[in-house]
N, C-alpha and C. Protein backbone atom coordinates (compact mmCIF):
# COMPACT_ATOMS: atom_id res chain seq x y z
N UNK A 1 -38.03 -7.96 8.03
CA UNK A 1 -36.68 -7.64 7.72
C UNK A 1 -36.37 -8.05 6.30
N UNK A 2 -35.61 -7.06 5.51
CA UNK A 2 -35.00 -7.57 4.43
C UNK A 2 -34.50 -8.11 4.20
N UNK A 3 -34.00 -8.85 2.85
CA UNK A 3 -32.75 -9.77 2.50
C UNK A 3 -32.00 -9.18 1.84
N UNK A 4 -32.35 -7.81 1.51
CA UNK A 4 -31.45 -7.10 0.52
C UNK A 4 -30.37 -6.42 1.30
N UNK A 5 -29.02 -6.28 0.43
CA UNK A 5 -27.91 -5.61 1.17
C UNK A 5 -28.05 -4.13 1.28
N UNK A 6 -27.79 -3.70 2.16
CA UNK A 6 -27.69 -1.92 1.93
C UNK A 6 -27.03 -1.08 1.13
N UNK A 7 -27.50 -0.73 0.42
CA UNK A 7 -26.47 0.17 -1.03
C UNK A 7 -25.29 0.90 0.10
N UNK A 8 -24.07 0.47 -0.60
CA UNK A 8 -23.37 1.58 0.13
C UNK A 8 -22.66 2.70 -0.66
N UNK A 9 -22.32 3.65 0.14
CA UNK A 9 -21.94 5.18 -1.15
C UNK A 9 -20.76 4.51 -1.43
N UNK A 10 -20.32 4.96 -2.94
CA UNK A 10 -19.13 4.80 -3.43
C UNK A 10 -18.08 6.27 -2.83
N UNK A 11 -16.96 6.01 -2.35
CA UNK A 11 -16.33 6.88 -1.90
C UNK A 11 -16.12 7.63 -3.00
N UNK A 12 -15.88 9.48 -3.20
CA UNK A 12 -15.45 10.15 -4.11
C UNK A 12 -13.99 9.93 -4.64
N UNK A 13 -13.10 9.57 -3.64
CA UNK A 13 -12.15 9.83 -4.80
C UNK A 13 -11.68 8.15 -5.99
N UNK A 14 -13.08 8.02 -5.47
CA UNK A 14 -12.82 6.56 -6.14
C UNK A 14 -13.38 6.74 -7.87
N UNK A 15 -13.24 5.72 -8.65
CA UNK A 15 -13.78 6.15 -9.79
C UNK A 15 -14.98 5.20 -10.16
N UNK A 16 -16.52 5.47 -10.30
CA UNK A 16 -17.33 4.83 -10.34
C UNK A 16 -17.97 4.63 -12.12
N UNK A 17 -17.61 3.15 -12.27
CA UNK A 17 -18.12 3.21 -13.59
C UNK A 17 -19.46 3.17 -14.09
N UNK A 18 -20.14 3.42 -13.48
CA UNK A 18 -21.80 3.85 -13.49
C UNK A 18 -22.12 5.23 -14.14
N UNK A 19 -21.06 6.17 -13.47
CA UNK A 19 -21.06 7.36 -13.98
C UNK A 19 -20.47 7.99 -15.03
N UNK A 20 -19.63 7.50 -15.33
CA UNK A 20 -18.37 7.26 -16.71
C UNK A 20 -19.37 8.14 -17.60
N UNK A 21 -19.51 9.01 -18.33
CA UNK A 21 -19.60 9.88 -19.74
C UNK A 21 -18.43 9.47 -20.72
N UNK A 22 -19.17 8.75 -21.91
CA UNK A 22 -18.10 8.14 -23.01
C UNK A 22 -17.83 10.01 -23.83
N UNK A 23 -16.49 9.72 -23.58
CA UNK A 23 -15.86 11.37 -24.47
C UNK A 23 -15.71 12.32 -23.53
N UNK A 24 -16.00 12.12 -22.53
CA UNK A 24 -15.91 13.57 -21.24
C UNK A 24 -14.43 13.94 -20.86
N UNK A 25 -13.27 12.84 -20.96
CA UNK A 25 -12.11 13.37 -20.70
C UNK A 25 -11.14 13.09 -22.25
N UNK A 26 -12.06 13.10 -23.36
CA UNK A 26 -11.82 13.57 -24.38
C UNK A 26 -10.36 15.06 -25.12
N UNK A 27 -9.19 15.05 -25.22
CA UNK A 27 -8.77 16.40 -25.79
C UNK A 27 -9.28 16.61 -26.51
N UNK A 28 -8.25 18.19 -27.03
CA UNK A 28 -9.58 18.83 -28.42
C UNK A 28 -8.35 18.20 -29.08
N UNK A 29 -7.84 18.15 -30.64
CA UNK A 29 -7.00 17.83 -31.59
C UNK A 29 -5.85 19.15 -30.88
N UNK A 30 -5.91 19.92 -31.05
CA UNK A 30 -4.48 21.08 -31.15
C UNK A 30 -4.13 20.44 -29.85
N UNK A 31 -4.96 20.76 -28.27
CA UNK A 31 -3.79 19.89 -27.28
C UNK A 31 -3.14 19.01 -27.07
N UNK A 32 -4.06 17.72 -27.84
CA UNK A 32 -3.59 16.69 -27.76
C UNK A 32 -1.84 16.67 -28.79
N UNK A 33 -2.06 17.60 -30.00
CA UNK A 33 -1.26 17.43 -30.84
C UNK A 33 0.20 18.37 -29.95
N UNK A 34 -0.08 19.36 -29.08
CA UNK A 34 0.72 19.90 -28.22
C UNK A 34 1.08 18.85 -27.18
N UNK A 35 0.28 17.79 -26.73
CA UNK A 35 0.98 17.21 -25.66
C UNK A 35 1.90 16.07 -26.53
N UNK A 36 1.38 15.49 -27.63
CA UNK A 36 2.09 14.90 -28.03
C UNK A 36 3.94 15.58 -28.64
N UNK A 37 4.22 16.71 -29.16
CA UNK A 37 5.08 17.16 -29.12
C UNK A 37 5.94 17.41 -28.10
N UNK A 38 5.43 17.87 -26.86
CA UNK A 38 6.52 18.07 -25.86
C UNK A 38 6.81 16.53 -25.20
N UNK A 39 6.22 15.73 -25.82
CA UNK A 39 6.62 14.05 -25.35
C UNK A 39 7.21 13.78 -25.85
N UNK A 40 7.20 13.84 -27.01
CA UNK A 40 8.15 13.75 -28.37
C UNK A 40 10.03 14.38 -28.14
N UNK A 41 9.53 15.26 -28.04
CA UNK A 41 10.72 16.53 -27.04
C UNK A 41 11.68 15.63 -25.72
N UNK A 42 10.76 14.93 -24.87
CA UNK A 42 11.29 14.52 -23.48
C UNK A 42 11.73 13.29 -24.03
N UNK A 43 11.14 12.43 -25.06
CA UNK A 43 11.88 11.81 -24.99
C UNK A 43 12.97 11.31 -25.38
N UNK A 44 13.12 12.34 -26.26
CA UNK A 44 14.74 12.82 -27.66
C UNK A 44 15.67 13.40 -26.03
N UNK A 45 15.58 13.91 -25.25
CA UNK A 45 16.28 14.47 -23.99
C UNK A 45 16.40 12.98 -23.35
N UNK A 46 15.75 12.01 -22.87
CA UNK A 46 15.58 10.88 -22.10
C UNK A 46 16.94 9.96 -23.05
N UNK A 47 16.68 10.10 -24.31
CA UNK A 47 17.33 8.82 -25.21
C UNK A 47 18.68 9.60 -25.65
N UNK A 48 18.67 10.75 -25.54
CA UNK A 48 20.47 11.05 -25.79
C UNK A 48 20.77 11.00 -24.21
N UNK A 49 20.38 11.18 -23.31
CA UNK A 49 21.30 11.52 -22.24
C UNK A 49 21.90 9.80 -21.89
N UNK A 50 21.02 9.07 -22.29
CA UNK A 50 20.93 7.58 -21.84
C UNK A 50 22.10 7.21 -22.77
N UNK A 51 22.21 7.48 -23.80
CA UNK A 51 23.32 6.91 -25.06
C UNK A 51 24.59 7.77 -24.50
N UNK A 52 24.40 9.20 -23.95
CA UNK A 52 25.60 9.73 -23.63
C UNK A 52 26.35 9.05 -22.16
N UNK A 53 25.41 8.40 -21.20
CA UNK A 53 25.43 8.05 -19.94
C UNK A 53 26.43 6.70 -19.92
N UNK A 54 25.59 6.00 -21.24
CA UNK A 54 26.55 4.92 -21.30
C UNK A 54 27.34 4.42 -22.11
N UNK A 55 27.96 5.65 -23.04
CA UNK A 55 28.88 5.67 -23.58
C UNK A 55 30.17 6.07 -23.49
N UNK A 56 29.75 6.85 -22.17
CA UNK A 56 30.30 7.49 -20.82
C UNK A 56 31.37 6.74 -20.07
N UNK A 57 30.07 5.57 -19.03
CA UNK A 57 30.62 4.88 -18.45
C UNK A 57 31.58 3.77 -19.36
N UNK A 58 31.15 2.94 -20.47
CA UNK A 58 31.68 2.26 -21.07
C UNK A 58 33.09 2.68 -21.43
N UNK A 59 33.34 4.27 -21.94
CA UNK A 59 34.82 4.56 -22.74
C UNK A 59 35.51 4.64 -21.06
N UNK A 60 35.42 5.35 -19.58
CA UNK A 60 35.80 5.10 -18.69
C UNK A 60 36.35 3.99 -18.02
N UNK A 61 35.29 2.88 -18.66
CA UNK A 61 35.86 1.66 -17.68
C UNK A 61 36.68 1.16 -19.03
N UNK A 62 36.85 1.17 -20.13
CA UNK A 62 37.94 0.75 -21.18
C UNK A 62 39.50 1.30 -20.73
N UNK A 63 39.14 2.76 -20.52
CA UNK A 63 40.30 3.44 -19.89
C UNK A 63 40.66 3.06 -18.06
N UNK A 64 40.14 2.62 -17.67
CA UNK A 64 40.35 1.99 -16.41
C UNK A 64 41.19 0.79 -16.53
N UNK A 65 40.18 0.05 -17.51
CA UNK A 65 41.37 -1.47 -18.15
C UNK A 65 42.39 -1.21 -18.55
N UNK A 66 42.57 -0.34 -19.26
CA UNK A 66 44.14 0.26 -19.95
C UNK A 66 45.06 0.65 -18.45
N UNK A 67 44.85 1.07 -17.90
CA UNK A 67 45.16 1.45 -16.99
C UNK A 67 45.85 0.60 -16.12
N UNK A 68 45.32 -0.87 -15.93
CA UNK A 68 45.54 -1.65 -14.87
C UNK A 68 46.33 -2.36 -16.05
N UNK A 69 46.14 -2.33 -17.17
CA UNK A 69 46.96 -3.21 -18.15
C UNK A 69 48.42 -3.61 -17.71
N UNK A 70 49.19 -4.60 -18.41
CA UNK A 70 50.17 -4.80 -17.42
C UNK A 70 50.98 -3.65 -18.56
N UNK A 71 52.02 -3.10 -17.90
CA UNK A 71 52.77 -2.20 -18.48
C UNK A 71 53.92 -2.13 -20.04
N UNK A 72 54.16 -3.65 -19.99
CA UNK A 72 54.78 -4.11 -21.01
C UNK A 72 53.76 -4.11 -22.09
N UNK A 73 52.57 -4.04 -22.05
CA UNK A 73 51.58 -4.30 -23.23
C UNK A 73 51.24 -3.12 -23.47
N UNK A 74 51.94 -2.22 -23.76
CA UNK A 74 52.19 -0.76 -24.60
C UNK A 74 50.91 -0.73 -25.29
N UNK A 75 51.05 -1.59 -26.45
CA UNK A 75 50.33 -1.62 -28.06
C UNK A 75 48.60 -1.62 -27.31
N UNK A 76 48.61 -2.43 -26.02
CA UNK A 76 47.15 -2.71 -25.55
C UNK A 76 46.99 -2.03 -25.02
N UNK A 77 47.48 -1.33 -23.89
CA UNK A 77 46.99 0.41 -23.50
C UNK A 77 46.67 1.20 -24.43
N UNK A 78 47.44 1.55 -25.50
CA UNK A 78 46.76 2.41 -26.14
C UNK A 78 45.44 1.96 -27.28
N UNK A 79 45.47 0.88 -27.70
CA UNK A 79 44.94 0.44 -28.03
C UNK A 79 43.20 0.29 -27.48
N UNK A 80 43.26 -0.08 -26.20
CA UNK A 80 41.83 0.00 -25.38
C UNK A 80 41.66 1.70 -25.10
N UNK A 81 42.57 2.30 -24.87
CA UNK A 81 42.26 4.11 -25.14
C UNK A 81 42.19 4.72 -26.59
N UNK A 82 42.62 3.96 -27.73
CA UNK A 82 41.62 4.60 -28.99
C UNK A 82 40.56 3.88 -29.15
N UNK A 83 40.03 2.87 -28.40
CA UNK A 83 38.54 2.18 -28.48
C UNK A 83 37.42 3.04 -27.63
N UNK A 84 38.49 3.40 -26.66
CA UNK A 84 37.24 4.07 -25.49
C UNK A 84 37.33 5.42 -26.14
N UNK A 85 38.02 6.15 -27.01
CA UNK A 85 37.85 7.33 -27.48
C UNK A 85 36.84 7.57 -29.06
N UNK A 86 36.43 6.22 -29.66
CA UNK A 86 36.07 6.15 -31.00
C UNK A 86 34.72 5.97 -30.00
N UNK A 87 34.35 5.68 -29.17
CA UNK A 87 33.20 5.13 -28.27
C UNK A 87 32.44 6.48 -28.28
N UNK A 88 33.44 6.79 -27.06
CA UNK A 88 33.15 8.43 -26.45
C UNK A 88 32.07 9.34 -27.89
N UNK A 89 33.17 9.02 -28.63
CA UNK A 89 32.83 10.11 -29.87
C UNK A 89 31.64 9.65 -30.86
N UNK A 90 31.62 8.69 -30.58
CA UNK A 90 30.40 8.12 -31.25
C UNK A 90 29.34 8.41 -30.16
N UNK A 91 29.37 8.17 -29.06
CA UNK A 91 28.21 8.39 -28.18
C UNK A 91 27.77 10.06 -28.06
N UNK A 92 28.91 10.99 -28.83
CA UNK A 92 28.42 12.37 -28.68
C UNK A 92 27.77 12.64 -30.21
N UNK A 93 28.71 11.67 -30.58
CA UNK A 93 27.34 12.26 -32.63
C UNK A 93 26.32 11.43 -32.50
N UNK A 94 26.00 10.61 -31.69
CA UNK A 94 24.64 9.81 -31.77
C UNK A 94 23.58 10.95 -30.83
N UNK A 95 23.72 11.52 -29.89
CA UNK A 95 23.72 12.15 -29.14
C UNK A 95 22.85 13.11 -29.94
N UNK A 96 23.36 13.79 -30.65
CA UNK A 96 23.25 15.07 -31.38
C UNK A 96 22.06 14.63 -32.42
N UNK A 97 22.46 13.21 -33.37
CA UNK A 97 21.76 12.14 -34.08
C UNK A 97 20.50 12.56 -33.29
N UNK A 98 20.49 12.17 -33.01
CA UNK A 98 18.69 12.05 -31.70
C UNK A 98 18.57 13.00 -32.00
N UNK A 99 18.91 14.12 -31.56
CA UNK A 99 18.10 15.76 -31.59
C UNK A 99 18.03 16.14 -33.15
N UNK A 100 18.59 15.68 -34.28
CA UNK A 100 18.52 15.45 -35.42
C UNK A 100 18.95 17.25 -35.72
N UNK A 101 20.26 17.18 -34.79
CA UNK A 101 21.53 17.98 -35.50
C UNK A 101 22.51 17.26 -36.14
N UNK A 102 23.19 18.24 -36.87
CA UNK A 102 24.68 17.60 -37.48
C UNK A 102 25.65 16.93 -36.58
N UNK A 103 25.68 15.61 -36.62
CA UNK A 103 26.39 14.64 -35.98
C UNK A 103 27.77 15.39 -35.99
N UNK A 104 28.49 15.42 -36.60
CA UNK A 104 29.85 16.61 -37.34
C UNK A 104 29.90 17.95 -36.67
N UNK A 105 30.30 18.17 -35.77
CA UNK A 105 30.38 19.43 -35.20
C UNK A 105 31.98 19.45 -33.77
N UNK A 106 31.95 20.70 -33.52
CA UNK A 106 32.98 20.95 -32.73
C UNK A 106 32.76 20.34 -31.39
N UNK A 107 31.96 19.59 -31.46
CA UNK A 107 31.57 18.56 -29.94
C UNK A 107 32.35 17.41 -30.04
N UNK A 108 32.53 17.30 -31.54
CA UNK A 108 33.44 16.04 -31.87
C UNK A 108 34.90 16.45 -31.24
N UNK A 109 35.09 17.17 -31.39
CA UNK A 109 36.63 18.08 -31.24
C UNK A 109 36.75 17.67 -29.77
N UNK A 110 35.69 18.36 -29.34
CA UNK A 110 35.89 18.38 -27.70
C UNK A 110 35.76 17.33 -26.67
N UNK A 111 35.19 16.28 -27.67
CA UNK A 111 35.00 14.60 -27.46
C UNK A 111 36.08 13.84 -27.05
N UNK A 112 37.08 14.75 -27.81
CA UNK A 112 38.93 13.86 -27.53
C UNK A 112 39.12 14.00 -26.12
N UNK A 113 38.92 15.26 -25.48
CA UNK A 113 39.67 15.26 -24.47
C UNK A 113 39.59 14.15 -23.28
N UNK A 114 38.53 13.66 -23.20
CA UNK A 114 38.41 12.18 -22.29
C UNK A 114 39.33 11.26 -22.78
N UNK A 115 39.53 11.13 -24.02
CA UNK A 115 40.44 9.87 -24.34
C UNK A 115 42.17 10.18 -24.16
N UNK A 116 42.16 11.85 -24.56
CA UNK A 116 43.41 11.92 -24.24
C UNK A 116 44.12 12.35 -22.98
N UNK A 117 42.89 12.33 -21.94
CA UNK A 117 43.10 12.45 -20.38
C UNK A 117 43.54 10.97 -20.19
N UNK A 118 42.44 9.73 -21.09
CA UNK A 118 43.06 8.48 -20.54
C UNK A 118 44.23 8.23 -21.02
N UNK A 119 44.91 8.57 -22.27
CA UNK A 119 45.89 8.32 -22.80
C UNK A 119 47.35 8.73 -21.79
N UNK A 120 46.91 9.96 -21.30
CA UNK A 120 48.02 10.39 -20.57
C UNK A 120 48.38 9.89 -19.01
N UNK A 121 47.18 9.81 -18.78
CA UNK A 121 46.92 9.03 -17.60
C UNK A 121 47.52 7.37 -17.75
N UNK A 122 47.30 6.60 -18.57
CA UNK A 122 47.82 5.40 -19.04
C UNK A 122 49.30 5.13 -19.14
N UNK A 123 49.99 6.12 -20.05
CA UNK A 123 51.17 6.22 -20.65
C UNK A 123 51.91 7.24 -19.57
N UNK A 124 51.77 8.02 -18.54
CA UNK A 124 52.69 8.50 -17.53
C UNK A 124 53.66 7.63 -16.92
């Protein structure tokens, strides 16, 4: 009888470094330079939506505080609703920043209307 152990098979979907070929899962230059672009791409989409997400929530819950503000503090309601609106609007030209369009555009325009939903909402 032997003392030696019995070779056993390495299962396939396992990865055996015996067999490894150095360069076999190698790209050529153009795909690699294609995969690197559409990464490039996802992650300009990943990093504005994230700056818009929580620039979002942040000008909301400013306007929430305004909101609960006590009523005599006029100057501080509106006050925390032109903070959450300079927010807002900054989180839509940063936004744009990333995709490395003109920060300056009619998105800015359309940026107000959250602040002046809180404004009205506040001051009713």
């Amino acid at each position: 009888m032997s003392l030696q152990e019995p070779t056993r098979k390495v299962p396939k979907h396992l990865i055996d470094p015996a067999t490894l070929q150095p360069g076999a899962a190698r790209q050529r230059p153009e795909q690699r330079q294609r995969d690197l672009v559409k990464l490039a791409r996802v992650k300009q989409w990943v990093t504005s939506a994230l700056v818009l997400t929580t620039m979002f929530h942040l000008s909301v819950g400013l306007m929430i505080a305004a909101y609960y503000t006590d009523e005599a503090r006029t100057d501080a309601r509106i006050g925390l609703n032109v903070i959450a609106g300079i927010l807002w609007v900054a989180g839509i030209a940063g936004a744009r920043a990333i995709h490395k369009l003109n920060p300056v555009s009619l998105w800015l325009v359309a940026g107000l209307a959250l602040p002046a939903l809180g404004m009205y909402l506040t001051l009713r």
